[in-house]
PDB file of N, CA and C in Angstrom:
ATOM      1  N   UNK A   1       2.934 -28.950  -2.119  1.00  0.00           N
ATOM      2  CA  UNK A   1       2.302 -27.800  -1.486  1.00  0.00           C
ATOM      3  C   UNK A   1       3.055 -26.545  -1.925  1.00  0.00           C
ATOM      4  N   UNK A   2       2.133 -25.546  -2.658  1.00  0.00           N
ATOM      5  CA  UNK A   2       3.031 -24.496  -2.894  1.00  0.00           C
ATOM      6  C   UNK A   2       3.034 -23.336  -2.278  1.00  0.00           C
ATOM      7  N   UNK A   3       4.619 -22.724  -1.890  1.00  0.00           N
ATOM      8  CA  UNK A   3       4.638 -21.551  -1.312  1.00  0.00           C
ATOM      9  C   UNK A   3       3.395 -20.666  -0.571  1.00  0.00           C
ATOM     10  N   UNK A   4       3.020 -20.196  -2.108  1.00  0.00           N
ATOM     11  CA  UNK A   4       2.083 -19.319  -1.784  1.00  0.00           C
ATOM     12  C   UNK A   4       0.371 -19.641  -1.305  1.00  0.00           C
ATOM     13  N   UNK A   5       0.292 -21.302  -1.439  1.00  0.00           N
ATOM     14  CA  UNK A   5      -0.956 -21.595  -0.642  1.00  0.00           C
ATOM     15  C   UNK A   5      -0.674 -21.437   0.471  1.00  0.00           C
ATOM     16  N   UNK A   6       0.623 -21.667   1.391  1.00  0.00           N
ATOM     17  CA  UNK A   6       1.077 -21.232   2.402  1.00  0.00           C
ATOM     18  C   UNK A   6       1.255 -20.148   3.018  1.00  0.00           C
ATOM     19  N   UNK A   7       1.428 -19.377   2.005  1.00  0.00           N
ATOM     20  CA  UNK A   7       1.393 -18.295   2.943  1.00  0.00           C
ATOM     21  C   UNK A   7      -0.101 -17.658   2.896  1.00  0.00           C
ATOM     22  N   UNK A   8      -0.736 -17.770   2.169  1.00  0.00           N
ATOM     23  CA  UNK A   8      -2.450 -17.724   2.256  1.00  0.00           C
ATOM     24  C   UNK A   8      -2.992 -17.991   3.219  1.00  0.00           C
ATOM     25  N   UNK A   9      -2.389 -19.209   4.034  1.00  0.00           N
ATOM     26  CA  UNK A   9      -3.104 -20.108   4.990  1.00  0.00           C
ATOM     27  C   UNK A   9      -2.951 -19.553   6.392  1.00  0.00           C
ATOM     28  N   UNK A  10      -1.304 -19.474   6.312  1.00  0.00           N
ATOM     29  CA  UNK A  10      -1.191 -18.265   7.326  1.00  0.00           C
ATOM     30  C   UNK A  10      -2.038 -17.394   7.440  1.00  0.00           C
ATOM     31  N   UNK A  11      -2.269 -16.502   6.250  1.00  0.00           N
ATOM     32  CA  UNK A  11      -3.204 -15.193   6.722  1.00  0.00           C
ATOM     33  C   UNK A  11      -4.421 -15.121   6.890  1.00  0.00           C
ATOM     34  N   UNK A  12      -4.930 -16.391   6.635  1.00  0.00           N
ATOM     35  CA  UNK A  12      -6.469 -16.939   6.835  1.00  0.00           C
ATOM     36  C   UNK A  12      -6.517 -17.567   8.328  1.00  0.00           C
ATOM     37  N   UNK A  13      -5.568 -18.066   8.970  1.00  0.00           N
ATOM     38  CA  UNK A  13      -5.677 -18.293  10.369  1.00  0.00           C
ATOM     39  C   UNK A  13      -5.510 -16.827  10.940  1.00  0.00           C
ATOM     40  N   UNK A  14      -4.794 -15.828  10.813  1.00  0.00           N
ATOM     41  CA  UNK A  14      -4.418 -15.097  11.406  1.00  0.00           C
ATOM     42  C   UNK A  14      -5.496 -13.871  11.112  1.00  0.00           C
ATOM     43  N   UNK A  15      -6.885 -14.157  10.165  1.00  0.00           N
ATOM     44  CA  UNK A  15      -7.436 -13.311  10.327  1.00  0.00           C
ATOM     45  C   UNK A  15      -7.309 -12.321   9.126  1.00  0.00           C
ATOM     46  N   UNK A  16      -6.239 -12.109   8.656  1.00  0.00           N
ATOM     47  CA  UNK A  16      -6.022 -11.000   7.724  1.00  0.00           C
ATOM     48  C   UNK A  16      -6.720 -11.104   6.481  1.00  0.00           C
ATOM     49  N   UNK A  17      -7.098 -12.360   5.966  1.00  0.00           N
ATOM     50  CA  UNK A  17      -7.829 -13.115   4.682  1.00  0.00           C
ATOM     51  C   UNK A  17      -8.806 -13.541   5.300  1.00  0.00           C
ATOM     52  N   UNK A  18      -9.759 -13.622   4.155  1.00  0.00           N
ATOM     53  CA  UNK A  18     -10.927 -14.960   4.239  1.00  0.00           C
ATOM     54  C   UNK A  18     -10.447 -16.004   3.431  1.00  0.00           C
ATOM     55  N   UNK A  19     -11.239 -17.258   3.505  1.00  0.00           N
ATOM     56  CA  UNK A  19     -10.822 -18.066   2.527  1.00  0.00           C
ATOM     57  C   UNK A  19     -11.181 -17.554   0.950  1.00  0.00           C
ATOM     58  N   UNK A  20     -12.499 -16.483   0.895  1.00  0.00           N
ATOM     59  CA  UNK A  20     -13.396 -16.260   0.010  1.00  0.00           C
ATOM     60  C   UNK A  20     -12.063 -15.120  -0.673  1.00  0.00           C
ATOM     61  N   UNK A  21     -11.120 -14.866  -0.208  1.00  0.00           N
ATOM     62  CA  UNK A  21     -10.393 -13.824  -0.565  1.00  0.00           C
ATOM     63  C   UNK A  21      -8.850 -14.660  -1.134  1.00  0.00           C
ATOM     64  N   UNK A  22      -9.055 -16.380  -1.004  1.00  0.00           N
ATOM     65  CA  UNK A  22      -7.996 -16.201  -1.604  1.00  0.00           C
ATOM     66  C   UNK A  22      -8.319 -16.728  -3.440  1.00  0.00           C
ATOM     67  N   UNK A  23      -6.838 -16.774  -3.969  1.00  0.00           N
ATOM     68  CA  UNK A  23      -7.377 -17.088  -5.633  1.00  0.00           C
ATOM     69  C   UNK A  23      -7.812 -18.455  -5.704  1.00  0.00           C
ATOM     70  N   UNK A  24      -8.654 -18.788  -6.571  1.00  0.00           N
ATOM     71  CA  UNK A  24      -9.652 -19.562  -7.114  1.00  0.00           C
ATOM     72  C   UNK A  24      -8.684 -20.950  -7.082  1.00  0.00           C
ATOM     73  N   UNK A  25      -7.519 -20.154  -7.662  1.00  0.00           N
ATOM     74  CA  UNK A  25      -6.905 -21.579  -8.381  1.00  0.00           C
ATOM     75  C   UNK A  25      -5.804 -22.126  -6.825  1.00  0.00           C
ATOM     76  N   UNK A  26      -5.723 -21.882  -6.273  1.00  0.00           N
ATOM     77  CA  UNK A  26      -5.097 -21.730  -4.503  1.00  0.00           C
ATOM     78  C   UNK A  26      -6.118 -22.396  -3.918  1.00  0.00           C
ATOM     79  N   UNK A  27      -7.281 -22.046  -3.888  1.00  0.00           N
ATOM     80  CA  UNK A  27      -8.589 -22.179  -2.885  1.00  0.00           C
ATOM     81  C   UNK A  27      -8.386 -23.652  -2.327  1.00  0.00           C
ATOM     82  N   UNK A  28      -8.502 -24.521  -2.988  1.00  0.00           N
ATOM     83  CA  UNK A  28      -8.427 -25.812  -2.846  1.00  0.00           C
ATOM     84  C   UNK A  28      -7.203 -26.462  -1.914  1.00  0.00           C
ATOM     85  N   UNK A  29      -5.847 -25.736  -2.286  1.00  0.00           N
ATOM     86  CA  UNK A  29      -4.999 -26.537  -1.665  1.00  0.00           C
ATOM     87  C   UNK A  29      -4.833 -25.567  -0.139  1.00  0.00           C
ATOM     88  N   UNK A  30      -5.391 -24.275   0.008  1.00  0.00           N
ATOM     89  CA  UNK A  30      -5.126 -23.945   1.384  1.00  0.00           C
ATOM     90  C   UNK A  30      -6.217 -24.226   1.885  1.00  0.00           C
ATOM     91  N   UNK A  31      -7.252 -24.591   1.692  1.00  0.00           N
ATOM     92  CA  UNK A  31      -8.359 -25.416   2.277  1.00  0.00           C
ATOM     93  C   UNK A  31      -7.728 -26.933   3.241  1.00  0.00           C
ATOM     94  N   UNK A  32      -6.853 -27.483   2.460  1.00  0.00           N
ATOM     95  CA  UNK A  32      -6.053 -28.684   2.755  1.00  0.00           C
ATOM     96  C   UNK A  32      -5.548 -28.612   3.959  1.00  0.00           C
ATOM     97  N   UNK A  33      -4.340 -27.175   3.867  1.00  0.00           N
ATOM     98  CA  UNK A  33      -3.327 -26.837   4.705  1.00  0.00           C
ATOM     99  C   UNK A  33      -4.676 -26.418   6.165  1.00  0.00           C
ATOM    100  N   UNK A  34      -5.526 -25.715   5.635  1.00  0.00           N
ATOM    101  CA  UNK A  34      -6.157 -25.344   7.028  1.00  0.00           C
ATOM    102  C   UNK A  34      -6.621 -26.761   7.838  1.00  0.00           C
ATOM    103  N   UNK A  35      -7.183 -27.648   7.339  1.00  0.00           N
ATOM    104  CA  UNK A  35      -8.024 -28.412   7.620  1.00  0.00           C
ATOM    105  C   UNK A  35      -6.948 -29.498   8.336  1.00  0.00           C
ATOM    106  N   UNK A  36      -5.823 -29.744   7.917  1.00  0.00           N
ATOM    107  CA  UNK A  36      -4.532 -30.330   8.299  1.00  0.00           C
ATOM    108  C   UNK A  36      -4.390 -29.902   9.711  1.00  0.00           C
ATOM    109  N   UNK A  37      -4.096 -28.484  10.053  1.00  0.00           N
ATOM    110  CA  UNK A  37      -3.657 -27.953  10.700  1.00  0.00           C
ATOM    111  C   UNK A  37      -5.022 -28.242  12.269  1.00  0.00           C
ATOM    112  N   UNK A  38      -6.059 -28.134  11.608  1.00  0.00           N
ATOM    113  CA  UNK A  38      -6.771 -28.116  12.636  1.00  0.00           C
ATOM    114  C   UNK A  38      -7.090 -29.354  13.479  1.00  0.00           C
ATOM    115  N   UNK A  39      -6.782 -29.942  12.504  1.00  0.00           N
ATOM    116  CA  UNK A  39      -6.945 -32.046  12.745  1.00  0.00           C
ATOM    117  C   UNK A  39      -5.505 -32.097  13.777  1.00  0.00           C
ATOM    118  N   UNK A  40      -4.615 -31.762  13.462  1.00  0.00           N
ATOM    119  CA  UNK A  40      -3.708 -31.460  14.482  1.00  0.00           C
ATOM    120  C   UNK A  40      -3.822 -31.093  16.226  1.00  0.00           C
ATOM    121  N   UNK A  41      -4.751 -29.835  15.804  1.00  0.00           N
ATOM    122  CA  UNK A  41      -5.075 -29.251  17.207  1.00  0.00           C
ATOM    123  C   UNK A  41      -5.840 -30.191  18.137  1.00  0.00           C
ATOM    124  N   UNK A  42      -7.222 -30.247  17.151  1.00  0.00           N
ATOM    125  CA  UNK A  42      -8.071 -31.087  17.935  1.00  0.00           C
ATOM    126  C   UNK A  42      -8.122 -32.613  17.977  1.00  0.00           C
TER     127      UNK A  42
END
């Protein structure tokens, strides 16, 4: 998992990003991190 899909993911929960806003080549693995995160919650 790299850095900066991370910190993407952050700013896509927090509102500041869309997913549509992050880079192409990222897209995929903070898709991961979100989807992780939410499987968590619920």
């Amino acid at each position: 998992m790299s850095s900066m899909a991370k910190v993407y993911a952050i700013l896509v929960r927090k509102g500041e990003k869309t997913i549509d806003q992050v880079p192409e080549k990222l897209m995929e693995e903070v898709q991961q991190i979100l989807n992780q995160e939410s499987e968590k919650v619920g």
